[in-house]
Protein backbone atom coordinates (compact mmCIF):
# COMPACT_ATOMS: atom_id res chain seq x y z
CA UNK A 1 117.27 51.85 79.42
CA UNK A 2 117.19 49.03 76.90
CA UNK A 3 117.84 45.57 78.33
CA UNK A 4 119.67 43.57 75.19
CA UNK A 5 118.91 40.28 76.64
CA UNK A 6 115.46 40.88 76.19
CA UNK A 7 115.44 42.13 72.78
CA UNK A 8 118.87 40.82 71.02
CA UNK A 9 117.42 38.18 68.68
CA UNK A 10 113.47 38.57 69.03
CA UNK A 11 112.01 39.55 65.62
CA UNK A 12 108.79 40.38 67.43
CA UNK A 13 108.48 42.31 70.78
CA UNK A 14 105.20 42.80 72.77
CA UNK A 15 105.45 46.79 73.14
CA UNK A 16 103.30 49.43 75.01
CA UNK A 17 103.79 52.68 75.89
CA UNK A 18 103.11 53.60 79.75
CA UNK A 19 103.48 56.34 82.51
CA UNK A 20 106.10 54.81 85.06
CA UNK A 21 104.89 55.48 89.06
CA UNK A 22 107.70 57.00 91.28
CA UNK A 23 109.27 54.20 93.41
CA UNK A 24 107.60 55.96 96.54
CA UNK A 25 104.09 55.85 95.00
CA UNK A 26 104.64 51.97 93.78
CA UNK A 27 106.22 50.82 97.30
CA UNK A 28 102.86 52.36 98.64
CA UNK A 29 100.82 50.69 96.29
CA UNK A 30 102.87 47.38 97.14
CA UNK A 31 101.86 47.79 100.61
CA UNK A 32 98.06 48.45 99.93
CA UNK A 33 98.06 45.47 97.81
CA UNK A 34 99.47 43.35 100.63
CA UNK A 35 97.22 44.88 103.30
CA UNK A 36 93.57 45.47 101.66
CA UNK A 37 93.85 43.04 98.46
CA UNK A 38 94.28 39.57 100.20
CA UNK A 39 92.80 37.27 97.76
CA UNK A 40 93.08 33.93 95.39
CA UNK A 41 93.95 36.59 92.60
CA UNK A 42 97.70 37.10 91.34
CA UNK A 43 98.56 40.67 92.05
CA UNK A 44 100.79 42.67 90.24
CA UNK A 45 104.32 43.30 91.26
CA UNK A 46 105.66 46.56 92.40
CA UNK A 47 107.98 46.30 89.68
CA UNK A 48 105.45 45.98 86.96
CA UNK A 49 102.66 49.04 87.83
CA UNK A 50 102.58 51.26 85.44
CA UNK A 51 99.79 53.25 83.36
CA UNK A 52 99.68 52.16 80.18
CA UNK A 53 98.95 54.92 77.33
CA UNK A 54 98.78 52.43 74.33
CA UNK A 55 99.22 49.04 73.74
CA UNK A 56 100.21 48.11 70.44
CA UNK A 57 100.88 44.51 71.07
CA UNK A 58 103.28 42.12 68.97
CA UNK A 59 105.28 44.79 66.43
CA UNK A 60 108.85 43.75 64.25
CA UNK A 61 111.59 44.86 66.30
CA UNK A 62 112.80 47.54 63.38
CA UNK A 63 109.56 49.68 64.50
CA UNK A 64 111.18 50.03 68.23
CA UNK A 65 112.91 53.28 67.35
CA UNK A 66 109.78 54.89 65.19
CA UNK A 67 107.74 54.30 68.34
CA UNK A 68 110.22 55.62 70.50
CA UNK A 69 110.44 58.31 68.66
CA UNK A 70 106.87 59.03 68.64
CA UNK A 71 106.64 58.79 72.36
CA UNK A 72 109.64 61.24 72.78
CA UNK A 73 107.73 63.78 70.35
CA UNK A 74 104.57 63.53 72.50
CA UNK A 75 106.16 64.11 75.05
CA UNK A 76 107.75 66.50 74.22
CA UNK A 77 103.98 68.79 73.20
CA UNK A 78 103.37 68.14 76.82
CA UNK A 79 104.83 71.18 78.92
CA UNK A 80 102.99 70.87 81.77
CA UNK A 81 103.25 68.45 85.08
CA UNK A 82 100.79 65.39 85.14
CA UNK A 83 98.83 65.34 88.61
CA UNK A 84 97.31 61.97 89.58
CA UNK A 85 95.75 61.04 92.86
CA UNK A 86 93.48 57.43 93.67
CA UNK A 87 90.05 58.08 93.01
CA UNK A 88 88.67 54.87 93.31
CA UNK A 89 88.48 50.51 93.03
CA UNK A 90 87.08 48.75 90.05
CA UNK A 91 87.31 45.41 88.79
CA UNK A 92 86.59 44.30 85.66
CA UNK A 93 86.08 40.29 84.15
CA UNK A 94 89.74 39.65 84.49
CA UNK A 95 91.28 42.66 86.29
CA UNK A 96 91.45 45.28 89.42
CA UNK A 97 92.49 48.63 89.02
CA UNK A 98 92.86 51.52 90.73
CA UNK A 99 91.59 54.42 88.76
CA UNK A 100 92.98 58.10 89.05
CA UNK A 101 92.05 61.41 89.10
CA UNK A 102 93.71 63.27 86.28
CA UNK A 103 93.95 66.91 87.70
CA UNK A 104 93.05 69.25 84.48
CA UNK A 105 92.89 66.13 82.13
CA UNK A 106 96.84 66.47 81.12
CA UNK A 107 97.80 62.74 81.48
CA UNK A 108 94.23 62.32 79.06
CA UNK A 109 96.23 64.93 76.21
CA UNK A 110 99.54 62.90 76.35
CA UNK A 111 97.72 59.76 75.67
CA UNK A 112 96.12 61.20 72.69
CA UNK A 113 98.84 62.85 71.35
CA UNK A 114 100.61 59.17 71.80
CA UNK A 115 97.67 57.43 70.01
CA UNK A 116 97.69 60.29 67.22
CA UNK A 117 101.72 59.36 67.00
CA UNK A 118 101.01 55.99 66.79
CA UNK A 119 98.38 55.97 64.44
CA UNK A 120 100.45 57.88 61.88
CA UNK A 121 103.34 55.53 62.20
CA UNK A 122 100.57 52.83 61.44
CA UNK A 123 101.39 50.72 64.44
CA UNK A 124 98.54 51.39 66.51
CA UNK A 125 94.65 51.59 66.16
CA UNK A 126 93.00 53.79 69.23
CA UNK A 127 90.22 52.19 70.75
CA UNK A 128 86.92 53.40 71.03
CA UNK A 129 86.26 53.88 74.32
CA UNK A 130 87.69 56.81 76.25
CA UNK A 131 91.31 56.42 77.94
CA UNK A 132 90.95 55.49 81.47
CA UNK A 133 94.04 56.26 83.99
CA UNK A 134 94.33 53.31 86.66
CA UNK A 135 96.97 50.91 86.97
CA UNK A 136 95.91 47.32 87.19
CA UNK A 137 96.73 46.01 90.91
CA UNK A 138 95.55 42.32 90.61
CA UNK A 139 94.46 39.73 87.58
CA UNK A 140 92.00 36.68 88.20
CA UNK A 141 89.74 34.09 86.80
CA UNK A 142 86.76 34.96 89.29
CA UNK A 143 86.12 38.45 90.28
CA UNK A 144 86.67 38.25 94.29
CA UNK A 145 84.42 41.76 94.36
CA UNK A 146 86.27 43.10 97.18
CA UNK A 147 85.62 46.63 98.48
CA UNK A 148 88.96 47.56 99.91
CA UNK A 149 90.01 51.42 101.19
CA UNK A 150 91.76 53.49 98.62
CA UNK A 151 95.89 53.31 99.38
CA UNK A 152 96.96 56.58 101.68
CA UNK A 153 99.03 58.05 98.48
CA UNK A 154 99.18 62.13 97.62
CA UNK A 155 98.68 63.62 94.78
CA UNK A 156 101.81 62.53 92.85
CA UNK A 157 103.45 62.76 89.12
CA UNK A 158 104.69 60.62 87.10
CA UNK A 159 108.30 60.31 86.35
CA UNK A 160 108.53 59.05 82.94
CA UNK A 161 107.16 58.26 79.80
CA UNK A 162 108.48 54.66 78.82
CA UNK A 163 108.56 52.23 76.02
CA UNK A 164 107.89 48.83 77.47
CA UNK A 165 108.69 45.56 76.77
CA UNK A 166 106.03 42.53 77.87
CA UNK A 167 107.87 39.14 78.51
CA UNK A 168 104.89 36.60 78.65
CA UNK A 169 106.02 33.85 81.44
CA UNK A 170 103.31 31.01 83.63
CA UNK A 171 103.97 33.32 86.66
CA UNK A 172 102.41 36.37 85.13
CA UNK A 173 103.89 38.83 82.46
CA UNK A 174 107.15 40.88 82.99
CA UNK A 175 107.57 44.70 81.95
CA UNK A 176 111.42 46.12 80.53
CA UNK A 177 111.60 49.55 80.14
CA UNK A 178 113.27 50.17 76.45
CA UNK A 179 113.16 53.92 76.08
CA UNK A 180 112.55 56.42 78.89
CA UNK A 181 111.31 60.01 78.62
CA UNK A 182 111.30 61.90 81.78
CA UNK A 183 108.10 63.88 82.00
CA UNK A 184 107.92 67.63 83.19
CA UNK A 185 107.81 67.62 87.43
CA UNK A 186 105.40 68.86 89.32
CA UNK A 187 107.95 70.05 91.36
């Protein structure tokens, strides 16, 4: 889904590529955030939890299709379901997470076939430390070092691969999906 008011006229869009959460797992998510995360920190709207595969930051608007592309083709090499499940809390200097399992490392091959995408394109340079699935649930100033309960969510799949758009604002950033690729079920 491409949302023209965000991208009709910008030379330069902030773009990652992610793993969008079923509305059932982020509505649960929503809800452990609410119940276990009560803190100064600014969490992260349903709306905007994702797991990001690669970020590649400010990129000219004429690359948008190329990276699509490259997403759709990794994709694409993927036949089988991602599985992820909570494993367990972290917090880093400026973030909390929740990191996931990644039942028989298949979410790990899509976002190195992504990165290797990416890299040929020349948009994207692939860090050097391993890729870690979580989704970032709050953002602070001050680690609050909480210990809360993992959320009460199943073993779920993602639903897509996605394209995102990141709209910097005071209240916190804002992800658009540009480009969706549904992802094999698990189903």
């Amino acid at each position: 889904m491409t949302s023209a008011r965000s991208v009709h006229g910008r030379d330069r869009l902030r773009l990652f590529c992610g793993l969008t959460l079923p509305a059932s797992v982020r509505a649960r998510l929503d809800a452990w955030q609410r119940s276990s995360l009560g803190c100064d920190a600014r969490r992260v709207e349903s709306s905007n939890l994702h797991l990001t595969l690669a970020f590649l930051g400010a990129r000219p608007r004429t690359e948008l299709e190329a990276v699509a592309e490259a997403l759709r083709e990794a994709v694409r090499l993927s036949e089988q379901p991602i599985v992820l499940a909570p494993l367990r809390y972290r917090e880093t200097r400026s973030v909390a997470m929740l990191v996931l399992s990644d039942e028989l490392g298949r979410a790990e091959r899509l976002a190195l076939a992504v990165w290797e995408h990416l890299e040929r394109l020349g948009v994207y340079e692939r860090e050097a430390r391993r890729w870690l699935p979580h989704v970032t649930v709050l953002r602070f100033r001050a680690r609050p070092l909480l210990r809360p309960p993992l959320p009460e969510i199943p073993a779920f799949s993602p639903s897509d691969a996605a394209v995102y758009h990141s709209l910097l604002a005071p209240s916190g950033a804002r992800y658009e999906v540009l480009e969706s690729v549904p992802l094999v079920s698990s189903q």
